[in-house]
C-alpha atoms as a PDB file:
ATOM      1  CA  UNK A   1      63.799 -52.067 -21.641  1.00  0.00           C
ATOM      2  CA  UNK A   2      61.041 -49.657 -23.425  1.00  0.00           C
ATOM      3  CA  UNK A   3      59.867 -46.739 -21.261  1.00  0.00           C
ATOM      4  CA  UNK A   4      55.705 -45.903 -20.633  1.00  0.00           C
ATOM      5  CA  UNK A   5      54.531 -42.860 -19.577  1.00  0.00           C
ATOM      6  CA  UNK A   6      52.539 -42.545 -16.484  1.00  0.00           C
ATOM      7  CA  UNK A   7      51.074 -38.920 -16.662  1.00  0.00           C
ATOM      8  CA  UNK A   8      53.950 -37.016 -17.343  1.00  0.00           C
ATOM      9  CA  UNK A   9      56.387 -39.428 -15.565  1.00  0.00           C
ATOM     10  CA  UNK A  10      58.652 -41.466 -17.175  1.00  0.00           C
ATOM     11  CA  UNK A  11      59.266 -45.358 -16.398  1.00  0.00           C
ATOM     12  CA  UNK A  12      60.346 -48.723 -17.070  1.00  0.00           C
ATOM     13  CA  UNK A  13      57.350 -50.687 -18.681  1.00  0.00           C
ATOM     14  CA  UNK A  14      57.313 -53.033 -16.387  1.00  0.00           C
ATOM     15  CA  UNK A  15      58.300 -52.565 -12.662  1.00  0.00           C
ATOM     16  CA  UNK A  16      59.255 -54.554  -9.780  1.00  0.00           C
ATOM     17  CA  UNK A  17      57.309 -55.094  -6.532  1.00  0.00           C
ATOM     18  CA  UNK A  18      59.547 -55.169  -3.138  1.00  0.00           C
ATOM     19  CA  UNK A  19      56.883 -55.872  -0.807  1.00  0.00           C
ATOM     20  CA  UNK A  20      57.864 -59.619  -0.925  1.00  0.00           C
ATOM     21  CA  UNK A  21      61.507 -59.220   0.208  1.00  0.00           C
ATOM     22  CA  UNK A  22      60.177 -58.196   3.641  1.00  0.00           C
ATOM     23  CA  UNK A  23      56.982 -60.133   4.175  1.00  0.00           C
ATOM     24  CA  UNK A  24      53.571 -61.815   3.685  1.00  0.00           C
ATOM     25  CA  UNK A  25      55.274 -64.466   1.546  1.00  0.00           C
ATOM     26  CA  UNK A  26      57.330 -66.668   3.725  1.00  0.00           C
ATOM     27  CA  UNK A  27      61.230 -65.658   5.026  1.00  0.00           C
ATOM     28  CA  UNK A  28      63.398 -63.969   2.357  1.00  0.00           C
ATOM     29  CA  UNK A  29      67.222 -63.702   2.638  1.00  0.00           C
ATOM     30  CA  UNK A  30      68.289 -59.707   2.503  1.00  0.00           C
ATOM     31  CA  UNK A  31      71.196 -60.214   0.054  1.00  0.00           C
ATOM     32  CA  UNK A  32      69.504 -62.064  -2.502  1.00  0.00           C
ATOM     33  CA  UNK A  33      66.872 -59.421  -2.607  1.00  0.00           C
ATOM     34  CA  UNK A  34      69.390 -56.311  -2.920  1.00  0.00           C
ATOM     35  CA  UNK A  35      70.781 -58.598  -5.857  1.00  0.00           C
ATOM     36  CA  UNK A  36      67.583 -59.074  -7.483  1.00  0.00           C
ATOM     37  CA  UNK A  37      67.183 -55.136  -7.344  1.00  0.00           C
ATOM     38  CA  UNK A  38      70.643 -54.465  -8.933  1.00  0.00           C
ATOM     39  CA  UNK A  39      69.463 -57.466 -11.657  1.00  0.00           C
ATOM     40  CA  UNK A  40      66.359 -55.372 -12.352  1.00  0.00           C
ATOM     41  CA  UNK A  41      68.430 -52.375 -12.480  1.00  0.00           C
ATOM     42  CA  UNK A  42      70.688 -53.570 -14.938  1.00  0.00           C
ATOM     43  CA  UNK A  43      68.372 -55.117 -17.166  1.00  0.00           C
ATOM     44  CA  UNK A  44      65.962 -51.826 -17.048  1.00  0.00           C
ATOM     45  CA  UNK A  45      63.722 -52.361 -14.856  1.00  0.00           C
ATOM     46  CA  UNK A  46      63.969 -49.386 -12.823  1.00  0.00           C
ATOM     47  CA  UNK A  47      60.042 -48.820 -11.179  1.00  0.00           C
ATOM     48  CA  UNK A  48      60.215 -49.870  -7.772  1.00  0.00           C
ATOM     49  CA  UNK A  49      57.648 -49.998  -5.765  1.00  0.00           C
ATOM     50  CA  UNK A  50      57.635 -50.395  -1.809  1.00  0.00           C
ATOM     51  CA  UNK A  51      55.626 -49.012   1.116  1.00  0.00           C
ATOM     52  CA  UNK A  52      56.631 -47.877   4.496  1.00  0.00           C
ATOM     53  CA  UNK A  53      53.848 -50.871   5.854  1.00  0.00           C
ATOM     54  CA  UNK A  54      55.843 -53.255   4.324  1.00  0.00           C
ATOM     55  CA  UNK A  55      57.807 -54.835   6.997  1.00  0.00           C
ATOM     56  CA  UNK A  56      56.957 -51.561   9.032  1.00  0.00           C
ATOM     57  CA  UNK A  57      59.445 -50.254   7.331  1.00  0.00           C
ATOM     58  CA  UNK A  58      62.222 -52.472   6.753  1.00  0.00           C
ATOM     59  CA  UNK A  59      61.082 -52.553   2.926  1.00  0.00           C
ATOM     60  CA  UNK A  60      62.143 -49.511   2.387  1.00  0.00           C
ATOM     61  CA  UNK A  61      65.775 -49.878   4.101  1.00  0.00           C
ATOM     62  CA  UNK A  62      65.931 -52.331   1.787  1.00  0.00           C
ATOM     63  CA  UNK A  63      65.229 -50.855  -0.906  1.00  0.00           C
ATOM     64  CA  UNK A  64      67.477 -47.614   0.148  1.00  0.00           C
ATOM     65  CA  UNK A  65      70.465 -50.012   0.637  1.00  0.00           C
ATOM     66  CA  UNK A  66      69.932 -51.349  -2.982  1.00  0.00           C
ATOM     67  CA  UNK A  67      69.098 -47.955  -4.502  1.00  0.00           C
ATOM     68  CA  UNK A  68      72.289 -46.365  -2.679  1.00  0.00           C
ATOM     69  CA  UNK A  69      75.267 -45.057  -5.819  1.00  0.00           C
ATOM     70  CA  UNK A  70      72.345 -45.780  -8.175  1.00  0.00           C
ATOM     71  CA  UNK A  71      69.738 -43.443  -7.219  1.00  0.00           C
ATOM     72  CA  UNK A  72      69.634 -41.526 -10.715  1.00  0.00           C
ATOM     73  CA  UNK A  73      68.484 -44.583 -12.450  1.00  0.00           C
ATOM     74  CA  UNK A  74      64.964 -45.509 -10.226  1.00  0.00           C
ATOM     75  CA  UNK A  75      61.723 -44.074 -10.472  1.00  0.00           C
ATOM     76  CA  UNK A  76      60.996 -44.802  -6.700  1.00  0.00           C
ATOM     77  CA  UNK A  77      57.824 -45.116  -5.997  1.00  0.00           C
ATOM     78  CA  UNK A  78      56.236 -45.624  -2.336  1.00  0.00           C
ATOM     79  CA  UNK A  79      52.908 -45.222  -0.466  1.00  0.00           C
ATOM     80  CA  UNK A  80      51.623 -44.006   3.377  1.00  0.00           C
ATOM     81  CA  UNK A  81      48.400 -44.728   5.461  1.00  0.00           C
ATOM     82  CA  UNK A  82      48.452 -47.875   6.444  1.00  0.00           C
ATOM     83  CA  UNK A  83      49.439 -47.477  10.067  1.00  0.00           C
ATOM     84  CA  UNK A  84      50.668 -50.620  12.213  1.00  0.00           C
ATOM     85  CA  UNK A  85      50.482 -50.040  16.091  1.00  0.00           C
ATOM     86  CA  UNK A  86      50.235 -52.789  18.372  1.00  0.00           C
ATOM     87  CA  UNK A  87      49.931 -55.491  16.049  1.00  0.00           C
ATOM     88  CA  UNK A  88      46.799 -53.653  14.775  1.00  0.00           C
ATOM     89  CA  UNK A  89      46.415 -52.074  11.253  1.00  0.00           C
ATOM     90  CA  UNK A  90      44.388 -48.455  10.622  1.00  0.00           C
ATOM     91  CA  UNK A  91      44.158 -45.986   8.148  1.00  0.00           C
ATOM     92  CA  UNK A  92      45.348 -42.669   8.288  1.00  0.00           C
ATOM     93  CA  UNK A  93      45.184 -39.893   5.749  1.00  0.00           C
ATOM     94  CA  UNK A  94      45.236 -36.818   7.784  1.00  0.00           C
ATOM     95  CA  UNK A  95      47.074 -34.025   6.668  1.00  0.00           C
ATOM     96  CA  UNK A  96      49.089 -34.637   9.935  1.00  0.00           C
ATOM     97  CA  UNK A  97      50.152 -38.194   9.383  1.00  0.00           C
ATOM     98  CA  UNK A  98      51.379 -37.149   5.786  1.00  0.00           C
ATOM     99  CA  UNK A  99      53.362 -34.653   6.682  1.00  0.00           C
ATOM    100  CA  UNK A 100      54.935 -36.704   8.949  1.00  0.00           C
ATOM    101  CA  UNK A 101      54.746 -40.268   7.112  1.00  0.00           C
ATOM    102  CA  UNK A 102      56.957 -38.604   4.057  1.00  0.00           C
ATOM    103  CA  UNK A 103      59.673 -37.735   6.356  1.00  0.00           C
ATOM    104  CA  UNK A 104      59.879 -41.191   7.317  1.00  0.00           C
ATOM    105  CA  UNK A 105      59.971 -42.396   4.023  1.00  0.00           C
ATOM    106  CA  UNK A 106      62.603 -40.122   2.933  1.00  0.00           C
ATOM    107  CA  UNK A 107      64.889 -41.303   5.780  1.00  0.00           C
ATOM    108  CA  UNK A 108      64.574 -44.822   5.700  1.00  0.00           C
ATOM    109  CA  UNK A 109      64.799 -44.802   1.575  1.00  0.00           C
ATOM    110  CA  UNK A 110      67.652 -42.470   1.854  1.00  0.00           C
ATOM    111  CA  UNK A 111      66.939 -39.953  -0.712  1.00  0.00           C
ATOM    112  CA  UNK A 112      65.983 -36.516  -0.473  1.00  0.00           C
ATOM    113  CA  UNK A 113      62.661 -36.737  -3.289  1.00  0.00           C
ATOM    114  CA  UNK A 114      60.218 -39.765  -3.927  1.00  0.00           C
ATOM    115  CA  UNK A 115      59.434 -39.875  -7.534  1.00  0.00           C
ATOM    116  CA  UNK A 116      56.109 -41.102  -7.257  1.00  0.00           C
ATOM    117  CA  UNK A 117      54.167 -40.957  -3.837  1.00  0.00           C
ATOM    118  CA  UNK A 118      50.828 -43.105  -3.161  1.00  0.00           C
ATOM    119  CA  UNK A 119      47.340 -43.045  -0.436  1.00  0.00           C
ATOM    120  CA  UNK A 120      47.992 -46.446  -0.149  1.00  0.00           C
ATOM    121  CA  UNK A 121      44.156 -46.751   1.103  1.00  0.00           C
ATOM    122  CA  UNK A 122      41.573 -44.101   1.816  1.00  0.00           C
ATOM    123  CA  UNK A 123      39.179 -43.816   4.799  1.00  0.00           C
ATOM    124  CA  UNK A 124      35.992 -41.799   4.066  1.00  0.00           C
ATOM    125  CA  UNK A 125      36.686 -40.424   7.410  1.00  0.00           C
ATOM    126  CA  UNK A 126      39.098 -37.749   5.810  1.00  0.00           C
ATOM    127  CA  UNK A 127      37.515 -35.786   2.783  1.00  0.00           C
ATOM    128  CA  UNK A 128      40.394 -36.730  -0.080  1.00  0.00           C
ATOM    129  CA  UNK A 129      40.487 -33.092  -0.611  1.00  0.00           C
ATOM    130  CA  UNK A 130      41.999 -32.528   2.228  1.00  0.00           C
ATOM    131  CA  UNK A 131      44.528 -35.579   1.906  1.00  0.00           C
ATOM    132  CA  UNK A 132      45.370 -34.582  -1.865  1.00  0.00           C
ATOM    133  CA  UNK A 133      46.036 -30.900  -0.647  1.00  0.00           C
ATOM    134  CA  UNK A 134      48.630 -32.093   2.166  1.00  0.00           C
ATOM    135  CA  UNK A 135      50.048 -34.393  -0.710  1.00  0.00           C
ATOM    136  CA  UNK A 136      50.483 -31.260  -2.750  1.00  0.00           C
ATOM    137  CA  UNK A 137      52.411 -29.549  -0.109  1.00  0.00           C
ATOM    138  CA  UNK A 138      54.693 -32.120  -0.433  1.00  0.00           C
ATOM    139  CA  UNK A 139      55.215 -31.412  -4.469  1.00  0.00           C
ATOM    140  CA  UNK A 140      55.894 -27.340  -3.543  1.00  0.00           C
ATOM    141  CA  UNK A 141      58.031 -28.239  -0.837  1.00  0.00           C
ATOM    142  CA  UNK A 142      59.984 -30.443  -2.986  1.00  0.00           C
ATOM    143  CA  UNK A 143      60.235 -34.129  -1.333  1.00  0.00           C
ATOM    144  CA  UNK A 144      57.552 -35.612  -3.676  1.00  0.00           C
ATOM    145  CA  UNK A 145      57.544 -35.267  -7.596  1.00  0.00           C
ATOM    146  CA  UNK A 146      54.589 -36.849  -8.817  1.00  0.00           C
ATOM    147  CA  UNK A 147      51.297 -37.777  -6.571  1.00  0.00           C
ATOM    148  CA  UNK A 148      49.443 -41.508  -6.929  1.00  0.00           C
ATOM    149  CA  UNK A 149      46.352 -43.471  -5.094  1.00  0.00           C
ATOM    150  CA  UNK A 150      45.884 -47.214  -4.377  1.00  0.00           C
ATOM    151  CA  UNK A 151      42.401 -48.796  -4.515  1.00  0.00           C
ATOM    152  CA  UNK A 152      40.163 -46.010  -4.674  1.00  0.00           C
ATOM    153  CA  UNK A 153      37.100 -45.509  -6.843  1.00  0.00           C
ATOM    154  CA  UNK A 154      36.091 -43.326  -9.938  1.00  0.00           C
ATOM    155  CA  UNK A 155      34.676 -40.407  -8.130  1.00  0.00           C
ATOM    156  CA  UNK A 156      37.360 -40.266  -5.621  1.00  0.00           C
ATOM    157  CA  UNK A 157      39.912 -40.212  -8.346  1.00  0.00           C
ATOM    158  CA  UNK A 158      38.100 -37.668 -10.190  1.00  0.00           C
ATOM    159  CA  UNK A 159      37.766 -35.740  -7.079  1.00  0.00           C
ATOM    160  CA  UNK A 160      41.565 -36.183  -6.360  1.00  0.00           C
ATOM    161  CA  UNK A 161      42.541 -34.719  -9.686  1.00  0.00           C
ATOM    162  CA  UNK A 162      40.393 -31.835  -9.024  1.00  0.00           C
ATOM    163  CA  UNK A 163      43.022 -31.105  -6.517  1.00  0.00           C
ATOM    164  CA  UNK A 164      46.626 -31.960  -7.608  1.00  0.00           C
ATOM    165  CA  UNK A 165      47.040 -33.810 -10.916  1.00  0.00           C
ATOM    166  CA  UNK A 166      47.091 -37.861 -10.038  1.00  0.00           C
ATOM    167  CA  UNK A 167      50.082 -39.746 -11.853  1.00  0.00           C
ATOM    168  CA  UNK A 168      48.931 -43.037 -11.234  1.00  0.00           C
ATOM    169  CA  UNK A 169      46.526 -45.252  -9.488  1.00  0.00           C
ATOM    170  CA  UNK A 170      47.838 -48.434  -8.372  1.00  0.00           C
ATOM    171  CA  UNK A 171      45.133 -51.161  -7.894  1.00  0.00           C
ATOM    172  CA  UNK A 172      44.870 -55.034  -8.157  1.00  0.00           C
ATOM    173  CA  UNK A 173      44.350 -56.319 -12.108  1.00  0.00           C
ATOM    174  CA  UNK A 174      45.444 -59.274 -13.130  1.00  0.00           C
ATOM    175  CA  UNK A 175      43.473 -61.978 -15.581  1.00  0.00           C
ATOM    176  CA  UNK A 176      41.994 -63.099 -11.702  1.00  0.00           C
ATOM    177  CA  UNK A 177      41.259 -59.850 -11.180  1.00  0.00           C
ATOM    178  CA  UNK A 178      39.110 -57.776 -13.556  1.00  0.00           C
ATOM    179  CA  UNK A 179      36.451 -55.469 -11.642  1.00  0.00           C
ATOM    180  CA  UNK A 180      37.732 -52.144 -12.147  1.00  0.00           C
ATOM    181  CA  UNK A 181      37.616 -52.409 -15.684  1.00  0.00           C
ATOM    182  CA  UNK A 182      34.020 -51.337 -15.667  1.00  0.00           C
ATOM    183  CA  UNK A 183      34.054 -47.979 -14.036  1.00  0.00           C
ATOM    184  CA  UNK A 184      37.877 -47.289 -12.563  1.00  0.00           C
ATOM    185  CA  UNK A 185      40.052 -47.930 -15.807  1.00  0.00           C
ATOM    186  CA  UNK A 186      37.568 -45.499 -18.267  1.00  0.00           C
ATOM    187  CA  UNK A 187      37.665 -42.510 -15.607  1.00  0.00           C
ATOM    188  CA  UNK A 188      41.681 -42.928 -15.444  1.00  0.00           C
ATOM    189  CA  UNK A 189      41.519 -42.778 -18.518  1.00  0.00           C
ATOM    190  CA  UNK A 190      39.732 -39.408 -18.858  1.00  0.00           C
ATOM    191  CA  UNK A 191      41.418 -37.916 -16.161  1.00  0.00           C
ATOM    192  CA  UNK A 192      44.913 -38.490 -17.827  1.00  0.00           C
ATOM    193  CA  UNK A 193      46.121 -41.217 -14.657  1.00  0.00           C
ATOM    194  CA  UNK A 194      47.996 -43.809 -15.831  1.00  0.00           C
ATOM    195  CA  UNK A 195      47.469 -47.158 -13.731  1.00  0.00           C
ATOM    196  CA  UNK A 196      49.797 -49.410 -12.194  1.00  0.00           C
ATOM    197  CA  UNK A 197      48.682 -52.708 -11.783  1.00  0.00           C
ATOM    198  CA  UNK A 198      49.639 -55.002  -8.508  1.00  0.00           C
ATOM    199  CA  UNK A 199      49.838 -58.532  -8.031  1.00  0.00           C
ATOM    200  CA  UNK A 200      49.398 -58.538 -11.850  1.00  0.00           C
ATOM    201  CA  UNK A 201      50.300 -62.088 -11.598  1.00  0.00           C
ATOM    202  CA  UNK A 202      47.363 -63.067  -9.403  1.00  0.00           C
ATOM    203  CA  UNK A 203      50.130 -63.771  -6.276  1.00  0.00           C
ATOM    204  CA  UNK A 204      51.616 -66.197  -7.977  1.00  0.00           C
ATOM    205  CA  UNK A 205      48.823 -68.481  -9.015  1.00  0.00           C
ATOM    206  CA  UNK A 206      49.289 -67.086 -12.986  1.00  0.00           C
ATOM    207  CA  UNK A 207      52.841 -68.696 -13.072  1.00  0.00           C
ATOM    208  CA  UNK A 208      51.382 -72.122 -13.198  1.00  0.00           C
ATOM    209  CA  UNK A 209      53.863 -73.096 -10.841  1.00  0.00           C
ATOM    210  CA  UNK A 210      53.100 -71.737  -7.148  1.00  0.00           C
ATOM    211  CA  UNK A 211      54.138 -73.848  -4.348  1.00  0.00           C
ATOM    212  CA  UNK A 212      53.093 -72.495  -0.765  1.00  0.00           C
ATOM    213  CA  UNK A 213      55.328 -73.612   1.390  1.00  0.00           C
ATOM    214  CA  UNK A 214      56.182 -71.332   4.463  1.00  0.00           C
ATOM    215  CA  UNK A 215      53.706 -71.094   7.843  1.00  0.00           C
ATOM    216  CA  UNK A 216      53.920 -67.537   7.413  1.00  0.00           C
ATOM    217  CA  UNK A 217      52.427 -67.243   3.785  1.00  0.00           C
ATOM    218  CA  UNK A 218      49.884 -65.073   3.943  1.00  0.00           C
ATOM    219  CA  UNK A 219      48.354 -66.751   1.022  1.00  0.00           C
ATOM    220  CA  UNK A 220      47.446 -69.621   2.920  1.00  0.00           C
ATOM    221  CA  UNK A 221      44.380 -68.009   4.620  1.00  0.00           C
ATOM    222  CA  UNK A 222      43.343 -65.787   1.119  1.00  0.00           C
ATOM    223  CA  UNK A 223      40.085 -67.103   0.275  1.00  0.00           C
ATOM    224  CA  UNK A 224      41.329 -67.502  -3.227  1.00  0.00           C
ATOM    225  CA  UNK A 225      44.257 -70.484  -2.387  1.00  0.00           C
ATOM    226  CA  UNK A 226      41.419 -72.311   0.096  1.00  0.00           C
ATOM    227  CA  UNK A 227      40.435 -75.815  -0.969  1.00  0.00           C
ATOM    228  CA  UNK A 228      37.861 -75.929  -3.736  1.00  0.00           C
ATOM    229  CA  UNK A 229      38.494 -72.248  -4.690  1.00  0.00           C
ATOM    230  CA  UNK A 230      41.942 -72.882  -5.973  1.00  0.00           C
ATOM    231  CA  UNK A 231      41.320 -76.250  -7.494  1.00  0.00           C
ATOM    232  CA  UNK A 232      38.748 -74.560 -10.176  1.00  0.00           C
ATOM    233  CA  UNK A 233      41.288 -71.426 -10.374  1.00  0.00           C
ATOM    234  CA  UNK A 234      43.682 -73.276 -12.088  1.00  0.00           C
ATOM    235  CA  UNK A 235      41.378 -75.009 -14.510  1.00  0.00           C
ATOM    236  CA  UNK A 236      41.740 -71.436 -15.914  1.00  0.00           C
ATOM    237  CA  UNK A 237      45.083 -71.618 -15.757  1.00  0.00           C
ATOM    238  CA  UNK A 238      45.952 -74.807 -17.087  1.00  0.00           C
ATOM    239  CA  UNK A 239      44.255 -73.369 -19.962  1.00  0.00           C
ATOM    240  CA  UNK A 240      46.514 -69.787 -19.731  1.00  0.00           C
ATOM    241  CA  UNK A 241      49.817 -72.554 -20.121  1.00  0.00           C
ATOM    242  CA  UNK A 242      47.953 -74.103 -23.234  1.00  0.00           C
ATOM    243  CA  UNK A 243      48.227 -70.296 -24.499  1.00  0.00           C
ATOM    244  CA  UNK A 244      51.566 -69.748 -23.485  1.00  0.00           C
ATOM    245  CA  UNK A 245      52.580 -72.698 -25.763  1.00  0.00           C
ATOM    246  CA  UNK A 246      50.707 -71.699 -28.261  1.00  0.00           C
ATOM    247  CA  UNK A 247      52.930 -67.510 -27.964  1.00  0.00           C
ATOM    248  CA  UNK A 248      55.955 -69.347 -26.824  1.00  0.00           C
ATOM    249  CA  UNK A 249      56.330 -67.791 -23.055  1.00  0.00           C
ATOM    250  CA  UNK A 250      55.719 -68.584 -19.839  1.00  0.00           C
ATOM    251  CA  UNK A 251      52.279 -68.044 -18.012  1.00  0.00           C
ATOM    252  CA  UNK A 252      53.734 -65.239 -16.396  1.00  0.00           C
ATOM    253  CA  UNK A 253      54.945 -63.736 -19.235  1.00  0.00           C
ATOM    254  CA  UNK A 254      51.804 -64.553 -21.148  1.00  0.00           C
ATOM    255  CA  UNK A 255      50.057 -62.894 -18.237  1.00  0.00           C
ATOM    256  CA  UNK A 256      52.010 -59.551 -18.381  1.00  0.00           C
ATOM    257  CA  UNK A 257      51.647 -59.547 -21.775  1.00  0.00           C
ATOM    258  CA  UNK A 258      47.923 -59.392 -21.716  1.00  0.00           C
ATOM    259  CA  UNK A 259      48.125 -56.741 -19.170  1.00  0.00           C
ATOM    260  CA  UNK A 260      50.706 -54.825 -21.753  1.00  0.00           C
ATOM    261  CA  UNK A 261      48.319 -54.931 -24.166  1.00  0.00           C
ATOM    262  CA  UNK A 262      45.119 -53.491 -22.246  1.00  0.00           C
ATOM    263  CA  UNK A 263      46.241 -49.756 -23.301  1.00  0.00           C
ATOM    264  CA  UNK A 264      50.146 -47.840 -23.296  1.00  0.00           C
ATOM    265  CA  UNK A 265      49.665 -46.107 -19.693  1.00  0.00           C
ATOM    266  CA  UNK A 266      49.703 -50.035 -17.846  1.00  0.00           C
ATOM    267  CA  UNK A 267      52.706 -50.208 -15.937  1.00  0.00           C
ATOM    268  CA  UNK A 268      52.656 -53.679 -13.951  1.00  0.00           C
ATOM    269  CA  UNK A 269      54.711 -54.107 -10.958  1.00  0.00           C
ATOM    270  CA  UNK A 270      55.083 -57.959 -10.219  1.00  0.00           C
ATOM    271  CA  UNK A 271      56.728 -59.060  -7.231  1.00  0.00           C
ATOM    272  CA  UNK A 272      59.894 -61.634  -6.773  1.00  0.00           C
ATOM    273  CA  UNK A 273      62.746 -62.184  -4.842  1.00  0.00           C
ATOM    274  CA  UNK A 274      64.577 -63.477  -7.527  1.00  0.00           C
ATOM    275  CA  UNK A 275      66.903 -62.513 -10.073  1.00  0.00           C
ATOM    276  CA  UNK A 276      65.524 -65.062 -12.630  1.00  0.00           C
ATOM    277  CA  UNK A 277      62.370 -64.178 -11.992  1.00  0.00           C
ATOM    278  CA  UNK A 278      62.980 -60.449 -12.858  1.00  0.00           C
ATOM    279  CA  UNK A 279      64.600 -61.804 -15.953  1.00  0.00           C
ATOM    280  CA  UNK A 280      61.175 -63.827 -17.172  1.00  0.00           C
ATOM    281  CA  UNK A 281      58.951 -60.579 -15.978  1.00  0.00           C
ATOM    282  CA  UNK A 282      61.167 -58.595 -18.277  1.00  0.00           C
ATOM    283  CA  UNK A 283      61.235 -60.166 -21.502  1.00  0.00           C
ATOM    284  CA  UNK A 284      57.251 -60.376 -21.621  1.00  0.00           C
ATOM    285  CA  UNK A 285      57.460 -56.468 -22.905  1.00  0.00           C
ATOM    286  CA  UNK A 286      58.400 -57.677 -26.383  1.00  0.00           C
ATOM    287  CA  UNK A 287      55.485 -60.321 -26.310  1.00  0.00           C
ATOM    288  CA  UNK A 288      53.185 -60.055 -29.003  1.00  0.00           C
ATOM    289  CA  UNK A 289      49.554 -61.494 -29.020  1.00  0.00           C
ATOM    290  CA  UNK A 290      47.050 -61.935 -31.420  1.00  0.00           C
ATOM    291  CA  UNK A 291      43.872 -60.504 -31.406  1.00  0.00           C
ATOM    292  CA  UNK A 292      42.899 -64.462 -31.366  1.00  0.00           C
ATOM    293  CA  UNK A 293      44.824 -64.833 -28.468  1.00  0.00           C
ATOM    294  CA  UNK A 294      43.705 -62.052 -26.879  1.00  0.00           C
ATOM    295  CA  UNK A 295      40.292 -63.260 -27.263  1.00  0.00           C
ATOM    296  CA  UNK A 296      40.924 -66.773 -25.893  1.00  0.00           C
ATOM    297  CA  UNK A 297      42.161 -64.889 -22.668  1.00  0.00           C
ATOM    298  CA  UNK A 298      39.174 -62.878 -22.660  1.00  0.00           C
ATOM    299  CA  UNK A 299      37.145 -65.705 -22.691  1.00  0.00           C
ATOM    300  CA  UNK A 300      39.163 -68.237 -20.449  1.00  0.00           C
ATOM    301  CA  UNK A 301      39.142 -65.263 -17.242  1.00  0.00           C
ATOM    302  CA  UNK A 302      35.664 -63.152 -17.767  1.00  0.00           C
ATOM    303  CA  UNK A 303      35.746 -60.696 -14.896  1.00  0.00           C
ATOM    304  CA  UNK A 304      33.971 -62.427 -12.185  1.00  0.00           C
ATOM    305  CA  UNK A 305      35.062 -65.548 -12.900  1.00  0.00           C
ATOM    306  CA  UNK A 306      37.629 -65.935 -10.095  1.00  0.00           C
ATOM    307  CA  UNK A 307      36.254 -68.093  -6.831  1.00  0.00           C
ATOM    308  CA  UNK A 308      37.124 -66.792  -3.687  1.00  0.00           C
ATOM    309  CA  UNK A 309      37.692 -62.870  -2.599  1.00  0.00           C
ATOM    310  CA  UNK A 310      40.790 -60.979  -3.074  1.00  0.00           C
ATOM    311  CA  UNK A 311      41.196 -60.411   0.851  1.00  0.00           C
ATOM    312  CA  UNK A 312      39.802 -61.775   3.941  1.00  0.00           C
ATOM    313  CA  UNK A 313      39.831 -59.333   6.313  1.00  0.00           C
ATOM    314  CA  UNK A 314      39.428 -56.390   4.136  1.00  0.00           C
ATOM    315  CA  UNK A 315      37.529 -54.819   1.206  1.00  0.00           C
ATOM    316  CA  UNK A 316      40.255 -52.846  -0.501  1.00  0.00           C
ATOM    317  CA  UNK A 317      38.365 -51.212  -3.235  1.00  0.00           C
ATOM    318  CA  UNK A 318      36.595 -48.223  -2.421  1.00  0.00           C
ATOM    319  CA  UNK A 319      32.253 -48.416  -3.143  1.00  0.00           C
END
């Protein structure tokens, strides 16, 4: 597996997503996730990525139980602020809440240092000074190597790096999903963040071959997968698997690929539960594309050109 650098952290170029083994994508079955780990483990793919929202915390068991004899090999990456009380959802980034949200982590993961440790959304309600400057207590105390942010803007990542350096932002970008191109990706860029894309495979839709099948799918009330939406979605991507033939991959692979090739500090993360899956997500770091298909891509998905928002309920990137 070839390494990327994110800041002045080291990883797999590709990483893998846990958030599905626990939820928002139908039931999963515990042991075939820990195997899919160890299969990403063993083929390189050692960027994980998990949250202490995701199953309110059963994600990261998980991913502590799969991690556990192999810890030196993962760059372990997770995030806080997302609280869930009640059956409600808020954001927190008070220097309180960190402090006590990375002890949390720690426990349930099992390890005694996070490689890589995210705002997994910000509230204007908390200056992101003073959320960056708890963060960097963290780093001199130890339990946290590297700092990141999820879904924030250009001037609150520029702010944020006033503070503490900031490894990585982690935001949705996908061929679906192009916005941040415009503003986010250049100031990254200046401010030495690398940038880890999620659901870099537009949740599933890029494979070309996404059944939704469970109650529970979350997917089934994004605006995105409603009637009419989806239906002119995949006209895109009907024209993605013409491409694919064309390389010689899969969509999904043909979708990495074009991700891979948007600059050296990209570090996707897609999600699966399964082993074969990893294996497909994998090989798409030795795809090559032409500048002609590159082009074609550009001009099948032109940011904007996704019906339907991201989210229902929620506005996830920072204005």
């Amino acid at each position: 597996m070839k390494q990327r650098q994110l800041g002045d952290l080291t990883v797999s170029a590709t990483g893998l997503g846990c958030m599905g083994m626990s939820e928002f994508y139908g039931p999963s079955d515990e042991d075939e996730s820990i195997a899919t780990i160890h299969r990403a483990l063993d083929l390189g793919v050692t960027f994980l990525d998990t949250s202490d929202m995701y199953g309110s915390g059963h994600n990261e068991q998980l991913v502590g139980r799969a991690i556990a004899g192999r810890r030196d090999e993962v760059q372990l990456a997770t995030k806080f602020a997302i609280r869930r009380e009640g059956g409600e959802r808020r954001i927190d980034n008070s220097p309180e809440w960190i402090r006590e949200a990375i002890d949390g982590s720690l426990r349930r993961l099992g390890v005694e240092r996070i490689d890589l440790y995210y705002m997994h959304r910000r509230t204007p309600e908390v200056p992101i000074e003073e959320s960056v400057g708890a963060m960097a207590e963290l780093v001199a105390a130890g339990k946290v190597a590297y700092l990141g942010l999820s879904e924030v803007n250009a001037e609150t990542l520029r702010a944020a790096n006033a503070v503490h350096p900031i490894t990585a932002l982690q935001s949705e970008w996908s061929l679906f999903t192009r916005e941040l191109e415009v503003e986010i990706v250049p100031a990254a860029h200046e401010q030495g963040t690398g940038i880890v894309p999620y659901s870099p495979l537009g949740r599933g839709e890029l494979t070309g071959a996404l059944e939704i099948s469970a109650h529970d799918d979350f997917r089934r009330h994004s605006p995105r997968f409603q009637q009419g939406n989806r239906e002119r979605n995949l006209e895109r991507v009907q024209r993605a698997r013409e491409i694919a033939a064309e390389v010689g991959c899969t969509p999904a692979q043909l979708a990495l690929a074009w991700l891979l090739h948007q600059g050296d500090e990209m570090v996707p993360i897609p999600g699966t539960r399964h082993a074969t899956r990893v294996e497909e997500n994998a090989a798409a770091v030795d795809i090559e594309l032409t500048g002609e298909q590159l082009r074609a891509l550009d001009e099948t998905f032109p940011p904007g050109v996704t019906a339907g928002e991201r989210y229902a309920d929620m506005a996830p990137i920072e204005t």
